[in-house]
N, C-alpha and C. Protein backbone atom coordinates (compact mmCIF):
# COMPACT_ATOMS: atom_id res chain seq x y z
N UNK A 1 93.59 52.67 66.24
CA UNK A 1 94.99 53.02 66.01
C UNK A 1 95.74 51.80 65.52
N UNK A 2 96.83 51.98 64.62
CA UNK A 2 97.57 50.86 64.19
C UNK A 2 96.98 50.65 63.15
N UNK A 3 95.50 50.60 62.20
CA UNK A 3 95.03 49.97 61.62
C UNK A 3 95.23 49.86 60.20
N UNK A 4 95.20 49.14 59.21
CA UNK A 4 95.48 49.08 58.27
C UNK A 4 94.75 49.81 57.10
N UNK A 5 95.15 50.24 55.84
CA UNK A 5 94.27 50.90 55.06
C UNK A 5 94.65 50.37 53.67
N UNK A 6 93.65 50.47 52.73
CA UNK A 6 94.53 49.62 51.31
C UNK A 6 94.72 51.19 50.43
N UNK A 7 96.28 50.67 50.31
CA UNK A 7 96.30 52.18 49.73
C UNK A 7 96.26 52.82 47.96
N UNK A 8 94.80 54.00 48.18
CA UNK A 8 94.32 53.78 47.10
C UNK A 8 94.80 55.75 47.27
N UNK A 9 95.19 55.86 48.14
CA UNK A 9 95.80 57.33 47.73
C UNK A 9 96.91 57.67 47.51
N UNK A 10 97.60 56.60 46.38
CA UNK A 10 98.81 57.52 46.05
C UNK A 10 99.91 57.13 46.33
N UNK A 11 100.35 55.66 46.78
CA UNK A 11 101.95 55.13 46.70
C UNK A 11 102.21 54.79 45.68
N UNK A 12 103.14 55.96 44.58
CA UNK A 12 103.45 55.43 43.48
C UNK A 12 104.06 54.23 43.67
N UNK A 13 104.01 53.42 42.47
CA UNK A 13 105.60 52.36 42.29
C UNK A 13 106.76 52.81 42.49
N UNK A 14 107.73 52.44 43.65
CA UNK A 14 108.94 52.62 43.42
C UNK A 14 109.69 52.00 42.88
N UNK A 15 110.66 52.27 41.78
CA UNK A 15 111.26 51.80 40.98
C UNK A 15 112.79 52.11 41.60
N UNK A 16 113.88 51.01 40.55
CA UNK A 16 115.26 51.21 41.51
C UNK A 16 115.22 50.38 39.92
N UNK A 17 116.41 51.27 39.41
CA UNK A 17 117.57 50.51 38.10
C UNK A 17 118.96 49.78 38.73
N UNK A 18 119.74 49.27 37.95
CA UNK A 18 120.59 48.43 38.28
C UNK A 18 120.97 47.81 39.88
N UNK A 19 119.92 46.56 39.82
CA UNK A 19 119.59 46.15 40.85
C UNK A 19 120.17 45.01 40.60
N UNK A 20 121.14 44.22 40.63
CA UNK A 20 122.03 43.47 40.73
C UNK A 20 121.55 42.52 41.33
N UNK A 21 121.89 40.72 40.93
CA UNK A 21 121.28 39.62 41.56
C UNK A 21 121.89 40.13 43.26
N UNK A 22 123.15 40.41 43.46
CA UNK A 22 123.82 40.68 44.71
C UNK A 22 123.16 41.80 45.62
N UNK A 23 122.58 42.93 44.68
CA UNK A 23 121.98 43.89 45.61
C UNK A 23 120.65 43.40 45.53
N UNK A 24 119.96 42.52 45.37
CA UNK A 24 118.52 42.54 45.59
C UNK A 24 118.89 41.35 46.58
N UNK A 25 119.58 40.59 46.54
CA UNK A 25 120.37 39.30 47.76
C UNK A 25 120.40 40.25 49.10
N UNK A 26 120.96 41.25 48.97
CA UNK A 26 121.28 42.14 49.71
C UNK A 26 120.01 42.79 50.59
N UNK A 27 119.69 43.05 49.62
CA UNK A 27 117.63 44.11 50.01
C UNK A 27 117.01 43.38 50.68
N UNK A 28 116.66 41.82 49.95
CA UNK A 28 115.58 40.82 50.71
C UNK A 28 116.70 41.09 52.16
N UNK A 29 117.53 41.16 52.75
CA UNK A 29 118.30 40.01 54.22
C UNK A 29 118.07 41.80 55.03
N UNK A 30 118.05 42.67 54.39
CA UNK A 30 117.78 43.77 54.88
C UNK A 30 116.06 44.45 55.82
N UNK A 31 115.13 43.91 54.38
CA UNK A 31 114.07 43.43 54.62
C UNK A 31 113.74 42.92 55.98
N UNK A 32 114.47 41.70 55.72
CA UNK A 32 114.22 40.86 56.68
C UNK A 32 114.91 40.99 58.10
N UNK A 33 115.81 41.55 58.15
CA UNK A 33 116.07 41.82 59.57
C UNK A 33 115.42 43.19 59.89
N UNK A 34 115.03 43.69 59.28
CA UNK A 34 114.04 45.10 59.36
C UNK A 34 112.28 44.49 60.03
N UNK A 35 112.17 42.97 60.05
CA UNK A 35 110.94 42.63 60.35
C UNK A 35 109.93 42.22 59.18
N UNK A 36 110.62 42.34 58.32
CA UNK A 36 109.25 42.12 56.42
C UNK A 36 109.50 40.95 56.55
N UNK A 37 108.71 40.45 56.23
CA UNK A 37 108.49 38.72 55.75
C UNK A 37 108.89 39.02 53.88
N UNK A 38 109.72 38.58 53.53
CA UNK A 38 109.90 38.68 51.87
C UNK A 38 109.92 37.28 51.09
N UNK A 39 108.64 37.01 50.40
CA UNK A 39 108.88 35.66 49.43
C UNK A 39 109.99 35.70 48.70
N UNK A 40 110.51 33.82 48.35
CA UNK A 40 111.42 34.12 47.51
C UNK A 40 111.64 34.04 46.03
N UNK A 41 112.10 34.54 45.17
CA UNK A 41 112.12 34.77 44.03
C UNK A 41 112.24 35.62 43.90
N UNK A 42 111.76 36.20 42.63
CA UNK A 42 112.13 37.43 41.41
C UNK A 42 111.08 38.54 41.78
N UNK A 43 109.75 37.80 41.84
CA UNK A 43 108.79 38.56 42.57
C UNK A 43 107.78 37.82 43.05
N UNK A 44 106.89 38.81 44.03
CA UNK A 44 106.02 38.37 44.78
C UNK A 44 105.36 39.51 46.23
N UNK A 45 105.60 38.84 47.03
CA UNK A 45 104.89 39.83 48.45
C UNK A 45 105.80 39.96 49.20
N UNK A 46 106.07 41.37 50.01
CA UNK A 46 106.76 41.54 51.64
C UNK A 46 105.61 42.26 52.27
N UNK A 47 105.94 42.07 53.50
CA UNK A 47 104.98 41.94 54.52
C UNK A 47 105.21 42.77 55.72
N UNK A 48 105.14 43.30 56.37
CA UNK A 48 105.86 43.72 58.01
C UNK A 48 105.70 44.83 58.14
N UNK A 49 105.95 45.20 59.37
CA UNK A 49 106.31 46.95 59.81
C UNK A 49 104.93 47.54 59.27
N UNK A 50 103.77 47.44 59.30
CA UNK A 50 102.54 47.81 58.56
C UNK A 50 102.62 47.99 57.37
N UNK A 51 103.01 47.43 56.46
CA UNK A 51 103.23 47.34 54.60
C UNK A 51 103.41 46.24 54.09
N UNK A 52 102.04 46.28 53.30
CA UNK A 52 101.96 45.23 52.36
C UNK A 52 102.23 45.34 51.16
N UNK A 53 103.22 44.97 50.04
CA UNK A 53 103.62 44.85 49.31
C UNK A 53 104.04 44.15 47.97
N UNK A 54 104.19 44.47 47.04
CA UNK A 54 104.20 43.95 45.77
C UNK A 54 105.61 43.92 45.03
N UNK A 55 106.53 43.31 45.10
CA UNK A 55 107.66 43.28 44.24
C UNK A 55 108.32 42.54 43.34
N UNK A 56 108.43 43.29 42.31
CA UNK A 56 109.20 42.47 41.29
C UNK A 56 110.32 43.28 40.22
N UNK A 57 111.18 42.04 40.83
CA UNK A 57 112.82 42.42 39.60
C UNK A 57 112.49 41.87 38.29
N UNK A 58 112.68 42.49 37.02
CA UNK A 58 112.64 42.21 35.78
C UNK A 58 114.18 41.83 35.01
N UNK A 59 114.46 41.11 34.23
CA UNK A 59 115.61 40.71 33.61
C UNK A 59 116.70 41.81 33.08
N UNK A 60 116.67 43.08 33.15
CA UNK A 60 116.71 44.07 33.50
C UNK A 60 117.62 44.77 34.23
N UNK A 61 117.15 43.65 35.30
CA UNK A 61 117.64 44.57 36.78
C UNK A 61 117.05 45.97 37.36
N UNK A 62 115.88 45.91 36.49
CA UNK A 62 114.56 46.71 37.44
C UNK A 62 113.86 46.11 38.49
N UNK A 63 113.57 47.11 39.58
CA UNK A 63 112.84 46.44 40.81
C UNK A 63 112.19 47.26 40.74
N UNK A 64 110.41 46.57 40.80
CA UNK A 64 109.20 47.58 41.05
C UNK A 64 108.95 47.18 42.56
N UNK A 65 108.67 48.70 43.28
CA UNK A 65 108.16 47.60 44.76
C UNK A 65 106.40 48.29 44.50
N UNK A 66 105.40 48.04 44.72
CA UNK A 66 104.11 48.76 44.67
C UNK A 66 103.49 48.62 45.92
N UNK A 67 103.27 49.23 47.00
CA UNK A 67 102.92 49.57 48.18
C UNK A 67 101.02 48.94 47.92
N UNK A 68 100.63 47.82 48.38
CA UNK A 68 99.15 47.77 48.30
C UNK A 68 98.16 47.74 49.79
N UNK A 69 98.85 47.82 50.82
CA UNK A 69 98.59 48.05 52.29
C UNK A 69 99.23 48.75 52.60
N UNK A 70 99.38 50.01 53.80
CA UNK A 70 99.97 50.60 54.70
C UNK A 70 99.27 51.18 56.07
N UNK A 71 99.82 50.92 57.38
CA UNK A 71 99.10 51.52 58.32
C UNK A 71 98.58 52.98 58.78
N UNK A 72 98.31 52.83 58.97
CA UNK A 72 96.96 54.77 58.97
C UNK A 72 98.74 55.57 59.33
N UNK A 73 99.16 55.28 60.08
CA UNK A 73 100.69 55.65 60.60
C UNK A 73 101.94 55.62 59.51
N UNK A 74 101.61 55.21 58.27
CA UNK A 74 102.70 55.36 57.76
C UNK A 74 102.91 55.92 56.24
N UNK A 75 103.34 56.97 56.27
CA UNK A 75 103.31 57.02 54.89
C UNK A 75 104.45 57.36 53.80
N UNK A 76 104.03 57.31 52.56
CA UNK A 76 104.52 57.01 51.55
C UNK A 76 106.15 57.11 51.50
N UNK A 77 106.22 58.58 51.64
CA UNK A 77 107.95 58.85 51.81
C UNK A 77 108.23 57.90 52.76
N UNK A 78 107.55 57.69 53.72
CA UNK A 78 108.65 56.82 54.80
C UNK A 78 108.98 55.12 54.43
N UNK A 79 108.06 54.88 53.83
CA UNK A 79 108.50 53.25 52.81
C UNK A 79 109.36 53.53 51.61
N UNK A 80 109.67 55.11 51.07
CA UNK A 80 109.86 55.01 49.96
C UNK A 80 111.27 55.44 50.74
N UNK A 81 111.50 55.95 51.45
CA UNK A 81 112.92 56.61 51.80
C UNK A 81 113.61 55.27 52.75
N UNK A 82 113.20 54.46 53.34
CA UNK A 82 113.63 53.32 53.83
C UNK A 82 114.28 52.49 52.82
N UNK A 83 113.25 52.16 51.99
CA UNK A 83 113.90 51.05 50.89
C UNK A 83 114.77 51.94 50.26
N UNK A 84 115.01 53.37 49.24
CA UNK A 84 116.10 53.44 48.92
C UNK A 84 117.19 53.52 49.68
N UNK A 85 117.16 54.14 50.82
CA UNK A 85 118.13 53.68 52.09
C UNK A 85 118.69 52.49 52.15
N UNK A 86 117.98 51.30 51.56
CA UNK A 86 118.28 49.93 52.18
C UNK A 86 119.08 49.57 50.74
N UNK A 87 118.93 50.15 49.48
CA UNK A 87 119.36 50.10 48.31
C UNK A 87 120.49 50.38 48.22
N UNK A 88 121.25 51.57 48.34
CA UNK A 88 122.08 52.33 48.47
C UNK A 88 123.34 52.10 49.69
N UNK A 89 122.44 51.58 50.75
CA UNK A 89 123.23 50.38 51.27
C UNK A 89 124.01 49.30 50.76
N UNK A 90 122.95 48.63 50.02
CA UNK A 90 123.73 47.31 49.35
C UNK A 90 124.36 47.64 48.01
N UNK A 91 124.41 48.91 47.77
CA UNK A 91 125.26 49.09 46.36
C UNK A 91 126.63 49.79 46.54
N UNK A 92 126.75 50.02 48.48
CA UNK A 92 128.34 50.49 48.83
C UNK A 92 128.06 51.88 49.27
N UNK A 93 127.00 52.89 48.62
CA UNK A 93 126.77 53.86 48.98
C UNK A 93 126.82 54.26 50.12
């Protein structure tokens, strides 16, 4: 139980448009009091809550997040409905 799986069934990329230097400022401190470990920069890895992760903002102001770990316990909608939650947050919504 708890254990990790690399996920090869099916976490699309979530994508998020106008992602603002302020709302992605916003996302990482969200992240992070949520328990993710988030590198810093433009892109790279978050970590935590059983999800391992892949993200990167493009010049753009596109954010890809790509789910490449998740625990047997968690799935897709529930990383995908958190982070836009945490989005929509930082855009006032």
């Amino acid at each position: 139980m708890g254990g990790r799986k690399l996920d090869t069934e099916g976490c699309q990329g979530i994508r998020f448009r106008n992602v603002t230097p302020d709302v992605f400022f916003c996302l990482k401190k969200k992240l992070q009091a949520y328990g993710i470990k988030v590198q810093p920069g433009n892109s790279g890895m978050l970590e935590g809550n059983g999800i391992v992760a892949h993200f990167s903002l493009d010049g753009g102001n596109n954010l890809l997040i790509v789910v490449k770990e998740r625990s047997l316990d968690t799935y897709c909608g529930q990383v995908s409905g958190k982070l836009r939650s945490f989005v929509r947050e930082c855009q006032g919504f």
